[in-house]
PDB file of N, CA and C in Angstrom:
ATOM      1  N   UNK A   1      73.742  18.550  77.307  1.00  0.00           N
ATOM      2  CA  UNK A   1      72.974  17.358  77.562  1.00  0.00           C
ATOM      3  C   UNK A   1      71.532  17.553  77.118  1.00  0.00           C
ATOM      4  N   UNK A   2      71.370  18.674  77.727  1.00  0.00           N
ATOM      5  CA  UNK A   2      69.581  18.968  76.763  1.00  0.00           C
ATOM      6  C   UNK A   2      69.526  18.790  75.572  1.00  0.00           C
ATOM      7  N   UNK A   3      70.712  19.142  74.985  1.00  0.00           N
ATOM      8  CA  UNK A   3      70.388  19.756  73.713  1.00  0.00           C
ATOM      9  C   UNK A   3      70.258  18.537  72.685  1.00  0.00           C
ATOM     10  N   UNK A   4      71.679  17.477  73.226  1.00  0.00           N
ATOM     11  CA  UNK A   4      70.954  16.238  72.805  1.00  0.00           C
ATOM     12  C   UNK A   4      70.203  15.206  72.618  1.00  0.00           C
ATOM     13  N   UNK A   5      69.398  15.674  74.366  1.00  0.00           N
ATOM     14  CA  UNK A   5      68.181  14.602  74.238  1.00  0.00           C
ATOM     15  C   UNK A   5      66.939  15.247  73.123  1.00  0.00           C
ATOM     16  N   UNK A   6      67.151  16.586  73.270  1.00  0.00           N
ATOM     17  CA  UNK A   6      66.202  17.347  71.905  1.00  0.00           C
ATOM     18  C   UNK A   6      66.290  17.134  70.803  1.00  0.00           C
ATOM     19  N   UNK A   7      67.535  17.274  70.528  1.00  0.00           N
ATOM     20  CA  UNK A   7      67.947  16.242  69.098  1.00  0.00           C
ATOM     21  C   UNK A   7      67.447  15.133  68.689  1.00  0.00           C
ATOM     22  N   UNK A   8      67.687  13.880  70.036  1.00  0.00           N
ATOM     23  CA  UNK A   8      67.125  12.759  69.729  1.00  0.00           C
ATOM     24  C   UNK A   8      65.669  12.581  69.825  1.00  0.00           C
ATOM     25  N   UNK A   9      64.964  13.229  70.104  1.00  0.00           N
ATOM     26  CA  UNK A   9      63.563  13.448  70.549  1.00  0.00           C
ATOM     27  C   UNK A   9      63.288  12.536  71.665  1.00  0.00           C
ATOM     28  N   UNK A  10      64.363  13.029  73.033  1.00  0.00           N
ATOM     29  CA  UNK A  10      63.804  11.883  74.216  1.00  0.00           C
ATOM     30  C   UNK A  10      63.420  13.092  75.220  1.00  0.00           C
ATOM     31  N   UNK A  11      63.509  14.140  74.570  1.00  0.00           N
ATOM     32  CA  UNK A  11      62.513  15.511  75.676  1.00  0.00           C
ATOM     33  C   UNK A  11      61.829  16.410  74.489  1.00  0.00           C
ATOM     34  N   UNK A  12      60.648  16.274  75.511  1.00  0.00           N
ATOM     35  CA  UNK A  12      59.858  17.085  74.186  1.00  0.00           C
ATOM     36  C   UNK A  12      60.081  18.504  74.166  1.00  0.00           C
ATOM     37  N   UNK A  13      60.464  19.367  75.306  1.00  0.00           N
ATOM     38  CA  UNK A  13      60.616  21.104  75.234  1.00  0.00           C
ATOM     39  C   UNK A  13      61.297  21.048  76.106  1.00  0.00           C
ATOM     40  N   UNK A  14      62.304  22.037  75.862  1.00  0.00           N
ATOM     41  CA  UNK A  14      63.224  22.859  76.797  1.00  0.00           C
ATOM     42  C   UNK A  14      62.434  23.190  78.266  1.00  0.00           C
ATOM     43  N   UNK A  15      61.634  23.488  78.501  1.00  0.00           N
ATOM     44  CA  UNK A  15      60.892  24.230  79.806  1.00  0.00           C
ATOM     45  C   UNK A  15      60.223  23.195  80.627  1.00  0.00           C
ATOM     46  N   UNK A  16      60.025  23.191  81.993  1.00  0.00           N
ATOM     47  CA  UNK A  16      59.380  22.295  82.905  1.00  0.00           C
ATOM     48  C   UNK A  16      57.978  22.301  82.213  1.00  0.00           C
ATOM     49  N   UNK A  17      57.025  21.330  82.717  1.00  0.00           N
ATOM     50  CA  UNK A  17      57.792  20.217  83.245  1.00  0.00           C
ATOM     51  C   UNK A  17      58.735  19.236  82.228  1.00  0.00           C
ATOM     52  N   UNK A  18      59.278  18.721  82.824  1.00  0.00           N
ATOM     53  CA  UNK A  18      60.582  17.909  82.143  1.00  0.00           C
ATOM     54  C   UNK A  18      59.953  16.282  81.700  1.00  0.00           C
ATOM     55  N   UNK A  19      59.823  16.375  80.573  1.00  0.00           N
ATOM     56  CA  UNK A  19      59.544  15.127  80.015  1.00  0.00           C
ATOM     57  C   UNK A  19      60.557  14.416  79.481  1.00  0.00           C
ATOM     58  N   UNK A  20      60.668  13.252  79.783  1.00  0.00           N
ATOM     59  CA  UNK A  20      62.169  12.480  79.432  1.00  0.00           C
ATOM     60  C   UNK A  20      61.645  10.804  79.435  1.00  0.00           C
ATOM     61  N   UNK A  21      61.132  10.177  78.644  1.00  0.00           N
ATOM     62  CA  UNK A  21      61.315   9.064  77.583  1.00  0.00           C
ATOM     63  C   UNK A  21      60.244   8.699  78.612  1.00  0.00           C
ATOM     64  N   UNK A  22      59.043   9.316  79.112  1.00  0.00           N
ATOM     65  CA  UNK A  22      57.582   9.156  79.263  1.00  0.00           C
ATOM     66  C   UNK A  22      57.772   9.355  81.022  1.00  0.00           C
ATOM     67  N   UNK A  23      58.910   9.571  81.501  1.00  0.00           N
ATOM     68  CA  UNK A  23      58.804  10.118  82.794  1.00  0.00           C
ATOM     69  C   UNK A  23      58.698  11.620  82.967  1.00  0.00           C
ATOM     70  N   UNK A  24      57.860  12.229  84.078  1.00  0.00           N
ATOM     71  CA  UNK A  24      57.623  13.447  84.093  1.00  0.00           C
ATOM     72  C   UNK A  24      58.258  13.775  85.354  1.00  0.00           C
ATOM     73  N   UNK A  25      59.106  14.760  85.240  1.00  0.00           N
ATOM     74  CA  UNK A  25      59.438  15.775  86.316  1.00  0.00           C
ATOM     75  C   UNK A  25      58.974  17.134  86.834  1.00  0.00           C
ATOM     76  N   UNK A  26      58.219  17.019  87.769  1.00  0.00           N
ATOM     77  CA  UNK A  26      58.115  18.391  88.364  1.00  0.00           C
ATOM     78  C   UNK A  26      59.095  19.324  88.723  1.00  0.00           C
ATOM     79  N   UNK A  27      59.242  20.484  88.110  1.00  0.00           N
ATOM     80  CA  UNK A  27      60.611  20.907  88.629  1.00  0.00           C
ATOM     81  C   UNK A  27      60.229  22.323  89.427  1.00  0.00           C
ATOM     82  N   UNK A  28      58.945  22.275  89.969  1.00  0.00           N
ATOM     83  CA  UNK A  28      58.257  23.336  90.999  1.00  0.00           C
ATOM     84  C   UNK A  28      58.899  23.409  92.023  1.00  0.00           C
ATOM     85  N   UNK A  29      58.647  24.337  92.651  1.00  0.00           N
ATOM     86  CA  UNK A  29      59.208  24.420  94.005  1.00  0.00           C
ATOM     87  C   UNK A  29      58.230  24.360  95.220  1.00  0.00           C
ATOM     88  N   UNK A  30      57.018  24.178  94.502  1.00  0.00           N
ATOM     89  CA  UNK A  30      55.390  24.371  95.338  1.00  0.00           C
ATOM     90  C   UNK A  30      55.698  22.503  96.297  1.00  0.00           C
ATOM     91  N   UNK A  31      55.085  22.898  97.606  1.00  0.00           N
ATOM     92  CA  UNK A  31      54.654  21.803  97.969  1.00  0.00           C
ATOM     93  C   UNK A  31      54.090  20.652  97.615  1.00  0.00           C
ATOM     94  N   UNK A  32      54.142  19.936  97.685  1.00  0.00           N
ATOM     95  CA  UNK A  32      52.981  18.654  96.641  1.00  0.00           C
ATOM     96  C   UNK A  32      51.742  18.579  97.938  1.00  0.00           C
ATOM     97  N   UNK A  33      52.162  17.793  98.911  1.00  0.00           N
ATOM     98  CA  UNK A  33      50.976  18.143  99.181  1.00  0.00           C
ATOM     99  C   UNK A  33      50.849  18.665 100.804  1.00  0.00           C
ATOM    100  N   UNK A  34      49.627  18.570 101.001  1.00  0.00           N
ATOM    101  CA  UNK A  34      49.026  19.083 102.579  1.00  0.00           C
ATOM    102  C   UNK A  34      49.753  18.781 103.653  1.00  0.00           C
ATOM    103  N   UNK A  35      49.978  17.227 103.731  1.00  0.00           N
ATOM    104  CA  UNK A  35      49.764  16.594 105.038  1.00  0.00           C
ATOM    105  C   UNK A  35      51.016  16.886 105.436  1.00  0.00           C
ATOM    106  N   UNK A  36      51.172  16.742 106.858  1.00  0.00           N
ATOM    107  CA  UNK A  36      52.200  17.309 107.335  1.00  0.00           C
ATOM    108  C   UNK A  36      53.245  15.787 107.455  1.00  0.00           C
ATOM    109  N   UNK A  37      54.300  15.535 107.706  1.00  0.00           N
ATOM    110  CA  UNK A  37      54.963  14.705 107.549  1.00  0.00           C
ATOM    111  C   UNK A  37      55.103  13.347 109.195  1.00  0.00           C
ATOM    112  N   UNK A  38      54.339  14.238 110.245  1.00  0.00           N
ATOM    113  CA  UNK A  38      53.386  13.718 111.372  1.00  0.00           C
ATOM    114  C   UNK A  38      52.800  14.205 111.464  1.00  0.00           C
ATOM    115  N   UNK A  39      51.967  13.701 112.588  1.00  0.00           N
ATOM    116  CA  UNK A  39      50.673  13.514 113.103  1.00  0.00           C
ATOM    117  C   UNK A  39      51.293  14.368 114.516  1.00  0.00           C
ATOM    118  N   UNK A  40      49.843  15.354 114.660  1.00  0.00           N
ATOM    119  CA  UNK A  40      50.454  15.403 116.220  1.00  0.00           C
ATOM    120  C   UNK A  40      50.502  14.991 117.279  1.00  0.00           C
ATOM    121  N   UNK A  41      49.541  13.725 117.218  1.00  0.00           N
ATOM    122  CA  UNK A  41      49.952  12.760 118.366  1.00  0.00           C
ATOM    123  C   UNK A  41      51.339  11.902 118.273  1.00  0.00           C
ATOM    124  N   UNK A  42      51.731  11.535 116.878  1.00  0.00           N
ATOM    125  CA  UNK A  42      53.282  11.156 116.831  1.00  0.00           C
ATOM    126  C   UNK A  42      54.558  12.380 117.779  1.00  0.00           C
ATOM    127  N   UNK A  43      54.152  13.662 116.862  1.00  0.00           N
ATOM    128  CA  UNK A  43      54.793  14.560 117.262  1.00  0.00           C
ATOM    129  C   UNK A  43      55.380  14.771 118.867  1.00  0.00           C
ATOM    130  N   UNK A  44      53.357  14.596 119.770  1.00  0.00           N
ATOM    131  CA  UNK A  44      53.594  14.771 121.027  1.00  0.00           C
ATOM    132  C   UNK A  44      54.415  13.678 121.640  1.00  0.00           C
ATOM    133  N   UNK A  45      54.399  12.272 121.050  1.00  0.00           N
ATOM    134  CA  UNK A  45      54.675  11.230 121.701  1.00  0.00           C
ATOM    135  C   UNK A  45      56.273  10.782 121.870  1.00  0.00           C
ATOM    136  N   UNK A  46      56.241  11.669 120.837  1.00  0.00           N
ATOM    137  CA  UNK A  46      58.092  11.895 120.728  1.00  0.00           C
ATOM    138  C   UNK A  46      58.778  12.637 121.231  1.00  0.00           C
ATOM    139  N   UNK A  47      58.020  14.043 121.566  1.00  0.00           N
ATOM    140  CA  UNK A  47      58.552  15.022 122.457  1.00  0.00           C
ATOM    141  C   UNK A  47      58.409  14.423 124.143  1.00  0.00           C
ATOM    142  N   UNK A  48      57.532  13.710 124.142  1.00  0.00           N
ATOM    143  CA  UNK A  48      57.379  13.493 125.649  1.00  0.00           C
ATOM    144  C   UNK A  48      58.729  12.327 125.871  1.00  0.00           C
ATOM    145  N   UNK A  49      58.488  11.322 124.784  1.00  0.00           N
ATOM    146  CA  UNK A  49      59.827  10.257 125.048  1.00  0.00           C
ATOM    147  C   UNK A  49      60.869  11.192 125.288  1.00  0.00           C
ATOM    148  N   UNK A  50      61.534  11.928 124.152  1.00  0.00           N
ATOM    149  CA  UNK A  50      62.627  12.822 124.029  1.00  0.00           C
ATOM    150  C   UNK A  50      63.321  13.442 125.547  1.00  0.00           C
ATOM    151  N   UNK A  51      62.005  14.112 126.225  1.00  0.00           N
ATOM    152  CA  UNK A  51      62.112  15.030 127.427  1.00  0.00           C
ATOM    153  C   UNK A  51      62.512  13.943 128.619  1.00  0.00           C
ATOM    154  N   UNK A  52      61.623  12.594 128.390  1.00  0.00           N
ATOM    155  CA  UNK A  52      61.912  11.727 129.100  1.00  0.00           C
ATOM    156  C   UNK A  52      62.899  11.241 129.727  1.00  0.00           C
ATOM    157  N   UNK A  53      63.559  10.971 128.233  1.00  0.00           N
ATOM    158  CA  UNK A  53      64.828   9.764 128.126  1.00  0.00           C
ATOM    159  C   UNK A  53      65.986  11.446 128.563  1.00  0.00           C
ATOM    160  N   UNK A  54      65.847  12.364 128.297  1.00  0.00           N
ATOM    161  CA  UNK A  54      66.841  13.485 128.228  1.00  0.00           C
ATOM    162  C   UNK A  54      66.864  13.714 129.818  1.00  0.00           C
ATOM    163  N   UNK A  55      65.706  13.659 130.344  1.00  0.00           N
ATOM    164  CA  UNK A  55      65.567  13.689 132.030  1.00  0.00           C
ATOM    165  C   UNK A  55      66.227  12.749 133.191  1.00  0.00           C
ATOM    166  N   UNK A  56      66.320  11.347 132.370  1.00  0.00           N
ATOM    167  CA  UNK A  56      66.668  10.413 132.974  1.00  0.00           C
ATOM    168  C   UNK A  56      68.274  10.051 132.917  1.00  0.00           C
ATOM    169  N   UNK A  57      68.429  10.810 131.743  1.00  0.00           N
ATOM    170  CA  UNK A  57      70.148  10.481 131.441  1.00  0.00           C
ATOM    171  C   UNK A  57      71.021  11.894 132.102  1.00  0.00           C
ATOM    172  N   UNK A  58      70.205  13.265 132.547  1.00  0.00           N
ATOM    173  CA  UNK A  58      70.936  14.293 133.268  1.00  0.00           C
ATOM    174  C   UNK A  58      70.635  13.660 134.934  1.00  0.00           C
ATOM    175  N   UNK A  59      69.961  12.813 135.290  1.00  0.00           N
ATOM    176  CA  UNK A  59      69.671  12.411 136.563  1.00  0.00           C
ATOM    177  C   UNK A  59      70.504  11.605 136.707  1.00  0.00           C
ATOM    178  N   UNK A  60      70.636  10.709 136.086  1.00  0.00           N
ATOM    179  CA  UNK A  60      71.944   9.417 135.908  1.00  0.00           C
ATOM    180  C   UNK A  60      73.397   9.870 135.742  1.00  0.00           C
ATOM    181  N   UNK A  61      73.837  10.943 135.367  1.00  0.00           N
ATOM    182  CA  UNK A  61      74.878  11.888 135.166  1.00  0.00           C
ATOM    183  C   UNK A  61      74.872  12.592 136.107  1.00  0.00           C
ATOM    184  N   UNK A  62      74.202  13.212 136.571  1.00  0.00           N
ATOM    185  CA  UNK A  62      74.320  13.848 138.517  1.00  0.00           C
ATOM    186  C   UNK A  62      74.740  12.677 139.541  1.00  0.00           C
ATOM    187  N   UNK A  63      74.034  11.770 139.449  1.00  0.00           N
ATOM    188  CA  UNK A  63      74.476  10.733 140.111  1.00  0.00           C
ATOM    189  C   UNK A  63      75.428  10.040 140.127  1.00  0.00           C
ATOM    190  N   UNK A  64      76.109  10.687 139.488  1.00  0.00           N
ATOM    191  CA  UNK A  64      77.393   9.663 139.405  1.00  0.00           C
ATOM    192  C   UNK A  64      77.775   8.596 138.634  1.00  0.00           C
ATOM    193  N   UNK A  65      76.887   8.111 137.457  1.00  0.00           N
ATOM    194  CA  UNK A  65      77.085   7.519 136.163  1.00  0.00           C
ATOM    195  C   UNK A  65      78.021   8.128 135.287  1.00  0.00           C
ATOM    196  N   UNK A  66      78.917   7.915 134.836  1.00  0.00           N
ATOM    197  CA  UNK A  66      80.051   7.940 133.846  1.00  0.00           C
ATOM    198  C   UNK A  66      78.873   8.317 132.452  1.00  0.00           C
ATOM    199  N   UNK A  67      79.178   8.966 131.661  1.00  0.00           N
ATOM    200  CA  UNK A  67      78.424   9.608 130.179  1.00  0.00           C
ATOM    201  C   UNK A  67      78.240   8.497 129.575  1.00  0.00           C
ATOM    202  N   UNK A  68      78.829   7.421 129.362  1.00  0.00           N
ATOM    203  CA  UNK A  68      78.299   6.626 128.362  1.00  0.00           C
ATOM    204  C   UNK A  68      76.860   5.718 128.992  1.00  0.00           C
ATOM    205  N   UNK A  69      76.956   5.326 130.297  1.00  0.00           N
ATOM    206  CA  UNK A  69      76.274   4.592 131.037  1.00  0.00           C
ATOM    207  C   UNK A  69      74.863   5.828 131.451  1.00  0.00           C
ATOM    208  N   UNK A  70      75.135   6.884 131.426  1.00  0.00           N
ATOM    209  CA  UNK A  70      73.672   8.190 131.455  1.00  0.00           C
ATOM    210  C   UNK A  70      73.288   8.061 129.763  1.00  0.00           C
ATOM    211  N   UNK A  71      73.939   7.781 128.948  1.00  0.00           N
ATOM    212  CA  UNK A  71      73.429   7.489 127.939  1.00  0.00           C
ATOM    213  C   UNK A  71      72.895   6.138 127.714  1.00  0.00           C
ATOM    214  N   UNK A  72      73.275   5.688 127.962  1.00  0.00           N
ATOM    215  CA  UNK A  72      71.897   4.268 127.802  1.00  0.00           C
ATOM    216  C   UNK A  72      71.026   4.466 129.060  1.00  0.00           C
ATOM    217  N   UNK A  73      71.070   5.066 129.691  1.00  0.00           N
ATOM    218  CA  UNK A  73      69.609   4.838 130.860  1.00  0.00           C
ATOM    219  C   UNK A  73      68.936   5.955 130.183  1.00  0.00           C
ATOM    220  N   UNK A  74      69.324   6.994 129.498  1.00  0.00           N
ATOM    221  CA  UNK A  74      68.503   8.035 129.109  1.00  0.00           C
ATOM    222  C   UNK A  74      67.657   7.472 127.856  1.00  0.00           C
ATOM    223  N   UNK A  75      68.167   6.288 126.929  1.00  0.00           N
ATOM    224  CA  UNK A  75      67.985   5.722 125.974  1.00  0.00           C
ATOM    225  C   UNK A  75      66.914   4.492 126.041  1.00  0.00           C
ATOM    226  N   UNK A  76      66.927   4.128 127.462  1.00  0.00           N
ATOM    227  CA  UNK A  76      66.298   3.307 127.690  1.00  0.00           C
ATOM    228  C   UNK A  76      65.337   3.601 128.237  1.00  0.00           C
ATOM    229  N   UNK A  77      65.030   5.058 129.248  1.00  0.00           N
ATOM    230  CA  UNK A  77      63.924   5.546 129.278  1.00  0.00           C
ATOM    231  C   UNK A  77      63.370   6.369 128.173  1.00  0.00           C
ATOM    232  N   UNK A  78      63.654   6.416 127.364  1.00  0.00           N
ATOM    233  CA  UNK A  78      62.818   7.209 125.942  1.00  0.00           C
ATOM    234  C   UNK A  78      62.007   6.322 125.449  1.00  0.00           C
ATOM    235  N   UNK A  79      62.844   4.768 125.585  1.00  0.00           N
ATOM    236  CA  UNK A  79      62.186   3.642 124.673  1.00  0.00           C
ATOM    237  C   UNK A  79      60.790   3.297 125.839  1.00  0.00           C
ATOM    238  N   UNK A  80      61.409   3.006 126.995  1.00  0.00           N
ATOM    239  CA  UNK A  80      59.862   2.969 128.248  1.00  0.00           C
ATOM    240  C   UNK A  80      58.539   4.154 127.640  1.00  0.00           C
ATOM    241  N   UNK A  81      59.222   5.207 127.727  1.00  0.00           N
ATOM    242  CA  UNK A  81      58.472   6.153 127.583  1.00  0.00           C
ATOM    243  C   UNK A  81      57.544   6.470 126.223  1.00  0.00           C
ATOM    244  N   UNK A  82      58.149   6.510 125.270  1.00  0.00           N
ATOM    245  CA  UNK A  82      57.551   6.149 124.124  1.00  0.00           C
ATOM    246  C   UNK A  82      56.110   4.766 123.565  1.00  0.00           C
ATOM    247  N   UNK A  83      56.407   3.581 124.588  1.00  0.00           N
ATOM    248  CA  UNK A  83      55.575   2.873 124.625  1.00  0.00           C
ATOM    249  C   UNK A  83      54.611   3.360 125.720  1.00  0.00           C
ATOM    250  N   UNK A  84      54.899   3.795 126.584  1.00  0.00           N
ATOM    251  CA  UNK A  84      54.209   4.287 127.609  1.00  0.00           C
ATOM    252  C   UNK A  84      53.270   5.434 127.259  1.00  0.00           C
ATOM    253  N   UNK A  85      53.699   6.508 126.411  1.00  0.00           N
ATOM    254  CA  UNK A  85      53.055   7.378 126.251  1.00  0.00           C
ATOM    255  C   UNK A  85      51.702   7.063 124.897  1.00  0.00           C
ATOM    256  N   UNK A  86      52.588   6.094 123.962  1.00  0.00           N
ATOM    257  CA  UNK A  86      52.064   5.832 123.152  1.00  0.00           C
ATOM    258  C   UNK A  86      50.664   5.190 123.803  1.00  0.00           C
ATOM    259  N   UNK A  87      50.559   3.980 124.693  1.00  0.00           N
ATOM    260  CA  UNK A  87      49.031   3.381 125.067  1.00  0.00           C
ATOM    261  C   UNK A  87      48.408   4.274 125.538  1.00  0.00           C
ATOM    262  N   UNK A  88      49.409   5.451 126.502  1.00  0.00           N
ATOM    263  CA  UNK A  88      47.993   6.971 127.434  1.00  0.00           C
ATOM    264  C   UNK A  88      47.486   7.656 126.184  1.00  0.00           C
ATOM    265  N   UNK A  89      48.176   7.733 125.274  1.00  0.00           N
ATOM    266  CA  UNK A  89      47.515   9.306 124.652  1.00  0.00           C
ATOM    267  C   UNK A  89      47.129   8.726 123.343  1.00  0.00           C
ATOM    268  N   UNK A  90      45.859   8.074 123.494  1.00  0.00           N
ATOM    269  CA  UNK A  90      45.155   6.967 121.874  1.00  0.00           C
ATOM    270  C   UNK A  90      45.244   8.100 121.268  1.00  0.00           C
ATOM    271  N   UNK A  91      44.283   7.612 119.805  1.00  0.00           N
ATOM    272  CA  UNK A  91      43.854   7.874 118.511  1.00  0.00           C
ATOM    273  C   UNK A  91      42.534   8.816 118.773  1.00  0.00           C
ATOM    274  N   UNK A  92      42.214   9.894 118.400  1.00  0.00           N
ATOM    275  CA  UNK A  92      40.818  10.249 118.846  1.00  0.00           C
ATOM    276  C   UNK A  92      39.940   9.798 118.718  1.00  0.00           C
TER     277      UNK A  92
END
């Protein structure tokens, strides 16, 4: 397949980066960039829902809720919690 887009002149060299009919491919393995993919107030706000909703659905399951029904109360406190945590812990 290389060999014929070389032929046809729709890649200019064998070696990265990969040029192919004016699109460029990076074929690095380096990070592109910095930022991390959250924020750590996202991060925290999700771990706290997470612990939340996970707290509320082993409490609902001790109690005597059937698994599917500890799963939506655990589901439904993540979603409380998540808005909840989200207005306490602003933006700096």
């Amino acid at each position: 397949m290389r060999r014929k887009l070389l032929r046809e002149g729709k890649l200019s060299s064998p070696v990265s980066p990969l040029v192919w009919e004016g699109v460029v491919a990076d074929l690095s393995t380096e990070p592109r960039g910095t930022e991390p993919l959250l924020s750590v107030r996202a991060a925290v706000v999700l771990l706290l829902a997470l612990l939340t909703g996970l707290a509320a659905g082993v409490l609902a399951h001790l109690s005597g809720h059937p698994p599917a029904a500890a799963v939506l109360v655990g589901g439904a406190a993540a979603g409380g919690a998540m808005m909840l945590f989200h207005s306490i812990i602003g933006p700096r």
